[in-house]
Protein backbone atom coordinates (compact mmCIF):
# COMPACT_ATOMS: atom_id res chain seq x y z
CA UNK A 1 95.92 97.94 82.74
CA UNK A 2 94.67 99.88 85.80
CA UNK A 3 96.42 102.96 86.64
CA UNK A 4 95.02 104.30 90.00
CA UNK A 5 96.14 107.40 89.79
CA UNK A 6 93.38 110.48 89.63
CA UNK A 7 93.82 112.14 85.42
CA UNK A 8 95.19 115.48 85.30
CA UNK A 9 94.84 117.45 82.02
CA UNK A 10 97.57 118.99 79.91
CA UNK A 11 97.94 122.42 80.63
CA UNK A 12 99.38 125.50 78.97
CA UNK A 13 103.28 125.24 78.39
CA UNK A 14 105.40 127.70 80.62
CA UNK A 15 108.00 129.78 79.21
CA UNK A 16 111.29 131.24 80.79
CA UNK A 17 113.83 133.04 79.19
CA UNK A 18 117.72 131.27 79.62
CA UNK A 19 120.22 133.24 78.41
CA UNK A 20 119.72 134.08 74.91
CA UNK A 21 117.04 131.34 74.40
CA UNK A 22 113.58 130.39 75.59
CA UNK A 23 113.17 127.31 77.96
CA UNK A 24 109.25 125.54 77.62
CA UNK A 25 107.85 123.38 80.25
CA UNK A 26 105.22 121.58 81.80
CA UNK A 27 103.70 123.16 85.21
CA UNK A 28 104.32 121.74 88.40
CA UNK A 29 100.94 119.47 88.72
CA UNK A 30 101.17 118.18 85.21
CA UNK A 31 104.84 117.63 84.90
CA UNK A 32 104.63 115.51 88.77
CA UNK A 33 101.28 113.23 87.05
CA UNK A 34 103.80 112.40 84.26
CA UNK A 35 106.00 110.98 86.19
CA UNK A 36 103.68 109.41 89.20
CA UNK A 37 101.99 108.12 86.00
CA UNK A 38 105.55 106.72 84.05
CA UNK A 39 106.52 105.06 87.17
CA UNK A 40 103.19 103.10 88.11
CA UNK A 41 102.75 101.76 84.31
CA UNK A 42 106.47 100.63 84.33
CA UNK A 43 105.63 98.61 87.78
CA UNK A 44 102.85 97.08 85.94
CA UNK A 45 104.09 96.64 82.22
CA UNK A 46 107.66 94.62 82.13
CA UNK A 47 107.33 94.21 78.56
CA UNK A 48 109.31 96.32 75.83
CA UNK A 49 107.43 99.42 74.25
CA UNK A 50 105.10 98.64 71.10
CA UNK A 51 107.33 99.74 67.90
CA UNK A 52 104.11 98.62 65.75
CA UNK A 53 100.88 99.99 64.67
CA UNK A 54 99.09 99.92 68.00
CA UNK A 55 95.02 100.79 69.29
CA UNK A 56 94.38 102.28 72.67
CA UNK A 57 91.37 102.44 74.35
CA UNK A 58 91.65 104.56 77.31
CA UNK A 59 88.44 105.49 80.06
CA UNK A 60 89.24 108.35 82.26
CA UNK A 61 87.86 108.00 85.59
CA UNK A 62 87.69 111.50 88.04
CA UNK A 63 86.12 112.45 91.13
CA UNK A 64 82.49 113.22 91.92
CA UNK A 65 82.21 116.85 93.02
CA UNK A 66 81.61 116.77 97.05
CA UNK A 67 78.97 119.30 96.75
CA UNK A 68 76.12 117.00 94.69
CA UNK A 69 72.80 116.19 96.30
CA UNK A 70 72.34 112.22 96.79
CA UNK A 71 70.74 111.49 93.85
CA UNK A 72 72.47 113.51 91.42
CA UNK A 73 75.78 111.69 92.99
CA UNK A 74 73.76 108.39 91.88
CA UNK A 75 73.76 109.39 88.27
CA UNK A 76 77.10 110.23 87.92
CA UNK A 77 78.01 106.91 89.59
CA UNK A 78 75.91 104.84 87.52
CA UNK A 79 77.50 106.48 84.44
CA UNK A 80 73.89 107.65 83.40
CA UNK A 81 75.55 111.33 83.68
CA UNK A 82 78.69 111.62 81.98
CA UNK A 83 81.43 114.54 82.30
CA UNK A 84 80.69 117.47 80.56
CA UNK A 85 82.42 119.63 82.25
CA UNK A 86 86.01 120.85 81.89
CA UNK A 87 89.03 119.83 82.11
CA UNK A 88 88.49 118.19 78.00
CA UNK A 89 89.35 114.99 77.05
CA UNK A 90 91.95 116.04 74.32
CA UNK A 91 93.66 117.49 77.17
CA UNK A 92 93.49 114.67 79.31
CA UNK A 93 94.56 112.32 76.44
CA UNK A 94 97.51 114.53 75.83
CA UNK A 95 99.67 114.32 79.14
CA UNK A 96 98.42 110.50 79.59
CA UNK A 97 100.15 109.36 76.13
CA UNK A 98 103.04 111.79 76.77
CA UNK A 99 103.94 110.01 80.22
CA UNK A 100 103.44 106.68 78.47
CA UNK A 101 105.90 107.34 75.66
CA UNK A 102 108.91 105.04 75.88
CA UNK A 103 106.88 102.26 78.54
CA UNK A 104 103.70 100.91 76.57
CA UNK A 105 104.39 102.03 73.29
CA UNK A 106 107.81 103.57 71.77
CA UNK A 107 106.22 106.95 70.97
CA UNK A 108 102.53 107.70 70.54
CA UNK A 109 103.02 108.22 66.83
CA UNK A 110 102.65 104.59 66.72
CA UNK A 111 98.86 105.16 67.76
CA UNK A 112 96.48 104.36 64.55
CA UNK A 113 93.24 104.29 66.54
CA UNK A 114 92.12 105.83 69.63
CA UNK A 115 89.23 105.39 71.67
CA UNK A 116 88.44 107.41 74.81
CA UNK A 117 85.77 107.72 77.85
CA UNK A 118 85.25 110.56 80.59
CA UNK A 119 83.37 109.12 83.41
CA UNK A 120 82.97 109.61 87.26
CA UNK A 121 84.06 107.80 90.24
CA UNK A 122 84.73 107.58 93.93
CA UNK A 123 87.76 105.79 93.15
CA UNK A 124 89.67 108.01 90.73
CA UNK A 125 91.84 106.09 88.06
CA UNK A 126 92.74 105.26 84.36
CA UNK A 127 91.84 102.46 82.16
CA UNK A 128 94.38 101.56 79.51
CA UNK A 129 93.76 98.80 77.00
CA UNK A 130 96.51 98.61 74.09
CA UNK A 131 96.27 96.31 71.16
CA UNK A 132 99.08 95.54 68.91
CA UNK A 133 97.38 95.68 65.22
């Protein structure tokens, strides 16, 4: 499944006091890419959610930085230079399964292997592959 939607990481929870208690939540940016991202993978997937062991393989594609020379641009589009750089995958992996919970699979508990990629592209986007084991 292609999800053409640019990653964003998982950030820092927010905390705001209500009433006696504490309320925890996503920021603005993450908590809008959960649901741009829940809403494009149920337009795709029609299926019910994966209740069994499942694998996902999942590449990360985000933009090349505008301010590259020519050929360093080359490299990063020909994958021969990767992502280093922050945001971190863990963090990237993180809101992706969370927005997927309850479409491709019926929580991410269910996940027994996981395989991820960072790359770059003009043409920001995720690559999901699930396979029930």
């Amino acid at each position: 499944m292609i999800l053409h939607i640019e990653p964003v990481e998982q950030a820092r929870p927010r905390a705001t006091r209500y009433g006696r208690s504490i309320r925890v939540y996503d920021p603005p940016k993450v908590s809008k890419y959960k649901k741009q991202l829940s809403q494009l993978a149920r337009s795709q997937y029609k299926g019910e959610p994966l209740d069994g062991a499942i694998e996902v393989e999942i590449t990360f594609y985000r933009q090349v930085q505008k301010s590259l020379s020519k050929k360093e641009r080359a490299r990063r589009l020909s994958g021969e230079h990767r992502p280093t750089v922050k945001p971190d995958l863990d963090n990237y992996i993180k809101s992706t399964l969370d927005a997927l919970n309850g479409i491709l699979w019926a929580d991410d508990a269910r996940i027994v292997d996981l395989h991820a990629h960072k790359y770059y592209s003009d043409d920001p986007h995720i690559e999901i592959t699930v396979t029930e084991l």
